[in-house]
Protein backbone atom coordinates (compact mmCIF):
# COMPACT_ATOMS: atom_id res chain seq x y z
CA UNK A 1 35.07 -29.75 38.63
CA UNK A 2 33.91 -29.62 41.71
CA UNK A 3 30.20 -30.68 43.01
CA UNK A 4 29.43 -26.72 43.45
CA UNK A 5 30.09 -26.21 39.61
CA UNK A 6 28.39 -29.60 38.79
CA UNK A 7 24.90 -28.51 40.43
CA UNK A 8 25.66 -25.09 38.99
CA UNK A 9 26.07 -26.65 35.32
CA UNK A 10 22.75 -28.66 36.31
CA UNK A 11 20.76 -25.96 37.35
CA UNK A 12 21.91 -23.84 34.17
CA UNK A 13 20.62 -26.57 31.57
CA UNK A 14 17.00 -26.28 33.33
CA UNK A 15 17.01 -22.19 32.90
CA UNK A 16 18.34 -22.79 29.71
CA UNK A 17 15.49 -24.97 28.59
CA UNK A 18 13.10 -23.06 30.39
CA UNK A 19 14.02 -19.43 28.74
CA UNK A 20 14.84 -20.81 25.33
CA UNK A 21 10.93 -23.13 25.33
CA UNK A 22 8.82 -20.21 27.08
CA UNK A 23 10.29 -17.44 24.75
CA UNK A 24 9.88 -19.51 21.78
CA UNK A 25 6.07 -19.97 23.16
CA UNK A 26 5.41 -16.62 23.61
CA UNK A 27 7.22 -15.34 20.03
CA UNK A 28 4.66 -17.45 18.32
CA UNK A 29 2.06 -16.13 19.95
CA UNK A 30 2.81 -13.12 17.75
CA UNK A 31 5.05 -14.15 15.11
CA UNK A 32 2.97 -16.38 13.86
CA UNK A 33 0.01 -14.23 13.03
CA UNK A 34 2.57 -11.75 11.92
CA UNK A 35 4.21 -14.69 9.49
CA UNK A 36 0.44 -14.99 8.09
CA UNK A 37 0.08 -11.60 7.56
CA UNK A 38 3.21 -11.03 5.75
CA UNK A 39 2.24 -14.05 3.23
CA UNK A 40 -1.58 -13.10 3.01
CA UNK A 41 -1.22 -9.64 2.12
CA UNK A 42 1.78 -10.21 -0.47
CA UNK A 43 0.85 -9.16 -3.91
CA UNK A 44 -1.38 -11.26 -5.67
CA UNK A 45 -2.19 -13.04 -1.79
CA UNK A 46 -5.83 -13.82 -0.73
CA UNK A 47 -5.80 -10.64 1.33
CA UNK A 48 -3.02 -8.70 -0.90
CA UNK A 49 -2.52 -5.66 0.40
CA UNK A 50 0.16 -3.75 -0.93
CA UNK A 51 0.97 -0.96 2.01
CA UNK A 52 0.45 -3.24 5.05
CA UNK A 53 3.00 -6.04 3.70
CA UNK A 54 5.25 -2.74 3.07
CA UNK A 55 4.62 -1.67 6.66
CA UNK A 56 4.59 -5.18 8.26
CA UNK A 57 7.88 -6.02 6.39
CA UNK A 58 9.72 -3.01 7.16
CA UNK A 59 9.29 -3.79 10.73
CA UNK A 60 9.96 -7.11 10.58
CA UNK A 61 13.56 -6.27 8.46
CA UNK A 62 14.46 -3.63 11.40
CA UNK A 63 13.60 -6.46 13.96
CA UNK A 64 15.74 -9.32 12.27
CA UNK A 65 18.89 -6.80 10.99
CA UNK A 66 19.57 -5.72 14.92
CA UNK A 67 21.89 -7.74 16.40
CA UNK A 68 20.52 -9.34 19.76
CA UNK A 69 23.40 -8.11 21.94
CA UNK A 70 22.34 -4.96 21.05
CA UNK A 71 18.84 -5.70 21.72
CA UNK A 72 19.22 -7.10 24.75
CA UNK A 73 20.42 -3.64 25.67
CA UNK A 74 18.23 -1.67 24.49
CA UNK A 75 15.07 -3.76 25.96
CA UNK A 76 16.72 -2.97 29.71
CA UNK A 77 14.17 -0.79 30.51
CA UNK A 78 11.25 -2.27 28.79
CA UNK A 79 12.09 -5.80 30.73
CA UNK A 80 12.23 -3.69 34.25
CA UNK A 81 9.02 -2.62 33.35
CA UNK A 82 7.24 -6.11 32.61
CA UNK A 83 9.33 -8.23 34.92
CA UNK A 84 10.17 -5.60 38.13
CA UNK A 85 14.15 -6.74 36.49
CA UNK A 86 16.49 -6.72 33.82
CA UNK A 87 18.63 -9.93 35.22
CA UNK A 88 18.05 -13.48 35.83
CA UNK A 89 16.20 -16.07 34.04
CA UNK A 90 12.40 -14.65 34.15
CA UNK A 91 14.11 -11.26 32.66
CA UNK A 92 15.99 -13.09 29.60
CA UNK A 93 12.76 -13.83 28.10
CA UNK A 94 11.48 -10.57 27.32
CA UNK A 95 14.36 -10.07 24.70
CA UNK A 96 14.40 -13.32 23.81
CA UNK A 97 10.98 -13.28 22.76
CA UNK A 98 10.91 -10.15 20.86
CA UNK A 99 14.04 -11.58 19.21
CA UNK A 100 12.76 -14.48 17.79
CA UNK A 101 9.07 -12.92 16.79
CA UNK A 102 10.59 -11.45 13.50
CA UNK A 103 12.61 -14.65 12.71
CA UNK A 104 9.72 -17.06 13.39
CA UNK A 105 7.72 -14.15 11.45
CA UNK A 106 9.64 -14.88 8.21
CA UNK A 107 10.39 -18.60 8.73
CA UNK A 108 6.11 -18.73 8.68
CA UNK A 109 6.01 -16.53 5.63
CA UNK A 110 8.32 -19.10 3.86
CA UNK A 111 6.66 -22.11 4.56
CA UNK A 112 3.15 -20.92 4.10
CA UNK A 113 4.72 -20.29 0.40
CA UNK A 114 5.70 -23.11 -0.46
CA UNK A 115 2.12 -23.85 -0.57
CA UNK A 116 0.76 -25.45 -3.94
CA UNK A 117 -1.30 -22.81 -5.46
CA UNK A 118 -3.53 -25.92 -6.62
CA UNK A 119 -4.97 -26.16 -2.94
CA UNK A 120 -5.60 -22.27 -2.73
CA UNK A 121 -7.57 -22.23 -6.16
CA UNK A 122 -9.46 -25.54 -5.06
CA UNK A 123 -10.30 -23.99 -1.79
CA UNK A 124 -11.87 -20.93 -3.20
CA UNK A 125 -13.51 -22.74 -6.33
CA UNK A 126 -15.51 -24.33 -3.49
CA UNK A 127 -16.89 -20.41 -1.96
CA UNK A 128 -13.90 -20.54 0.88
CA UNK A 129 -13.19 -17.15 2.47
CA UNK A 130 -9.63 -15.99 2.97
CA UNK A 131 -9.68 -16.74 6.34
CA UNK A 132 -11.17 -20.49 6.36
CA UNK A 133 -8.58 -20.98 3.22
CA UNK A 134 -5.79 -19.83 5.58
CA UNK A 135 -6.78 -21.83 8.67
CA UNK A 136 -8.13 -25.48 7.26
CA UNK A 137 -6.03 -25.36 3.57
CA UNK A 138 -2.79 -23.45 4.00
CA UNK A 139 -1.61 -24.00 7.52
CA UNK A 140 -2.43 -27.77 7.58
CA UNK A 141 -0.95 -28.45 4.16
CA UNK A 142 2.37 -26.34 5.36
CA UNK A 143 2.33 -27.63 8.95
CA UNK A 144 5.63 -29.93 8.63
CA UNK A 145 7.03 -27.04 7.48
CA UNK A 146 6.13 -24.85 9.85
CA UNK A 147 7.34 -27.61 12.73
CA UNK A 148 10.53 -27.95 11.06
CA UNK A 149 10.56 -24.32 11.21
CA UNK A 150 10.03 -24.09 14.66
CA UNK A 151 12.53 -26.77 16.06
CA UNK A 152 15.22 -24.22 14.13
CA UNK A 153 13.91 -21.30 15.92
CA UNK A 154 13.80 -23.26 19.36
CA UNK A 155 17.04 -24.32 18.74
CA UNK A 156 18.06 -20.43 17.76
CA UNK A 157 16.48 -19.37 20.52
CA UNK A 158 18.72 -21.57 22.75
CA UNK A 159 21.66 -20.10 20.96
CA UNK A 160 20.44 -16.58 22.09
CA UNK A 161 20.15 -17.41 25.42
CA UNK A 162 23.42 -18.05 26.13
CA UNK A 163 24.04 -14.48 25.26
CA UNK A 164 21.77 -13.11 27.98
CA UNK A 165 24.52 -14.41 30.51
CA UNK A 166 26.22 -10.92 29.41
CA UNK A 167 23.65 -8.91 30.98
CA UNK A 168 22.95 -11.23 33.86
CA UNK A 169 20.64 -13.41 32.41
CA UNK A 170 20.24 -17.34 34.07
CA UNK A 171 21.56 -20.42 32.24
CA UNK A 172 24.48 -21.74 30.85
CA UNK A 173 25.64 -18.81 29.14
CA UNK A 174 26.33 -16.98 32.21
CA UNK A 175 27.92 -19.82 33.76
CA UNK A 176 30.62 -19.80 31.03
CA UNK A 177 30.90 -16.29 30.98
CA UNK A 178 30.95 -17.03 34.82
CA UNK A 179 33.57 -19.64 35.65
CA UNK A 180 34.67 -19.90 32.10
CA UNK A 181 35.67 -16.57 31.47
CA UNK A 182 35.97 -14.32 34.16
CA UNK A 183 37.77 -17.18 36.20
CA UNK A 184 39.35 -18.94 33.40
CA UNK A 185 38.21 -22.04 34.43
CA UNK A 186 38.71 -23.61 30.66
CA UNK A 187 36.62 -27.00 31.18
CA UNK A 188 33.77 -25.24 32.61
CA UNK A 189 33.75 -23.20 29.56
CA UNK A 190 33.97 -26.12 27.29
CA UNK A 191 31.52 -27.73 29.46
CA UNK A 192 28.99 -25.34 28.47
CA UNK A 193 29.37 -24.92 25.27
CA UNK A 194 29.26 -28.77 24.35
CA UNK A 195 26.43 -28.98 26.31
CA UNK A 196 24.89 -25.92 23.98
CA UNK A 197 25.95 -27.80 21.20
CA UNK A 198 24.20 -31.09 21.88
CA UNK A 199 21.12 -29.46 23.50
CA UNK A 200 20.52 -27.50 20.09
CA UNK A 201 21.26 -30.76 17.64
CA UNK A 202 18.83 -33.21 20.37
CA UNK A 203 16.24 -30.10 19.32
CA UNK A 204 16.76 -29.98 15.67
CA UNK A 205 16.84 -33.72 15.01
CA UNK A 206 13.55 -33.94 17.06
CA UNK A 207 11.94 -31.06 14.93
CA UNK A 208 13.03 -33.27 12.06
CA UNK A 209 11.57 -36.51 12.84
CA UNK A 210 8.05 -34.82 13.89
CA UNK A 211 8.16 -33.16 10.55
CA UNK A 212 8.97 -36.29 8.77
CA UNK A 213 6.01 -38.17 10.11
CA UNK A 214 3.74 -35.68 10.00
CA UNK A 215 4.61 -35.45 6.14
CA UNK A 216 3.95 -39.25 6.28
């Protein structure tokens, strides 16, 4: 390969990293609220409440069951409108936030249940309000969890991002749709895609050993 594609490769793994950590930051700014929601209102919940959980999982189902090619897509305009562009790196994290806010939405919802009830009912034996239960009981007690969790939705995040590189997005998807494809330059391609592969195990593993000790 020559130095061109070398710096290009480069470059790629820092856009890479910087769409896949950013959206990821930004999709749990709302998907984990959302996640609490969806376990706190669920029938027999400290906040049950039969027609929101309806409402907020309905939406949450249509977010998660479109696939993100076809997201990506349909967000064009709605990208434009937040980032003055629908291509390059800064763009690819629009849909690539509102991609992952339904899956980190669920992941929460999962981990918050797998909650001992024991430390609910302790919690409001002692006066506790839903909330306080929620914030100093149930999210500490789930919180390795919820960071194993979250390395997995980094790491699918990552995996998204190489499909922006269809629509223009930065990184080292659209390098190996790029080079790899379009000029069927075959090492580039494999290039890339080991280089997806290791990036999203090095991200998992991590998420695994933080989990572990916090456990500890």
């Amino acid at each position: 390969m020559s130095e061109y594609i070398i710096d290009a490769i480069r470059q790629g793994i820092v856009e890479t990293l910087q769409m896949s950590f950013a959206a990821s930051f930004f999709a749990y700014l709302l998907g984990l609220p959302l996640g609490v929601l969806l376990y706190a209102t669920a029938k027999g919940r400290l906040l049950s409440n039969r027609p929101a959980h309806f409402i907020l999982g309905l939406l949450v189902n249509i977010g998660r069951s479109l696939p993100f090619l076809i997201l990506l897509v349909l967000l064009i305009p709605f990208t434009r409108f937040l980032t003055g562009s629908s291509i390059g790196t800064v763009a690819s994290i629009v849909p690539l936030t509102v991609g992952a806010i339904p899956i980190i939405a669920r992941m929460v919802e999962s981990s918050l249940s797998e909650v001992s009830p024991g430390i609910i009912e302790a919690a409001t034996s002692m006066g506790a309000s839903p909330v306080y239960t929620i914030l100093h009981f149930i999210l500490p007690e789930a919180l390795p969890s919820l960071l194993l969790g979250a390395a997995i939705n980094v790491a699918t995040v990552l995996g998204y991002s190489a499909m922006a590189g269809v629509i223009g997005g930065g990184g080292l998807g659209a390098i190996a749709l790029q080079y790899g494809y379009y000029r069927y330059q075959k090492d580039v391609l494999w290039t890339t895609v080991t280089l997806l592969v290791i990036m999203v195990m090095v991200i998992q593993e991590g998420g695994n050993i933080i989990a572990k000790k916090v456990r500890k």
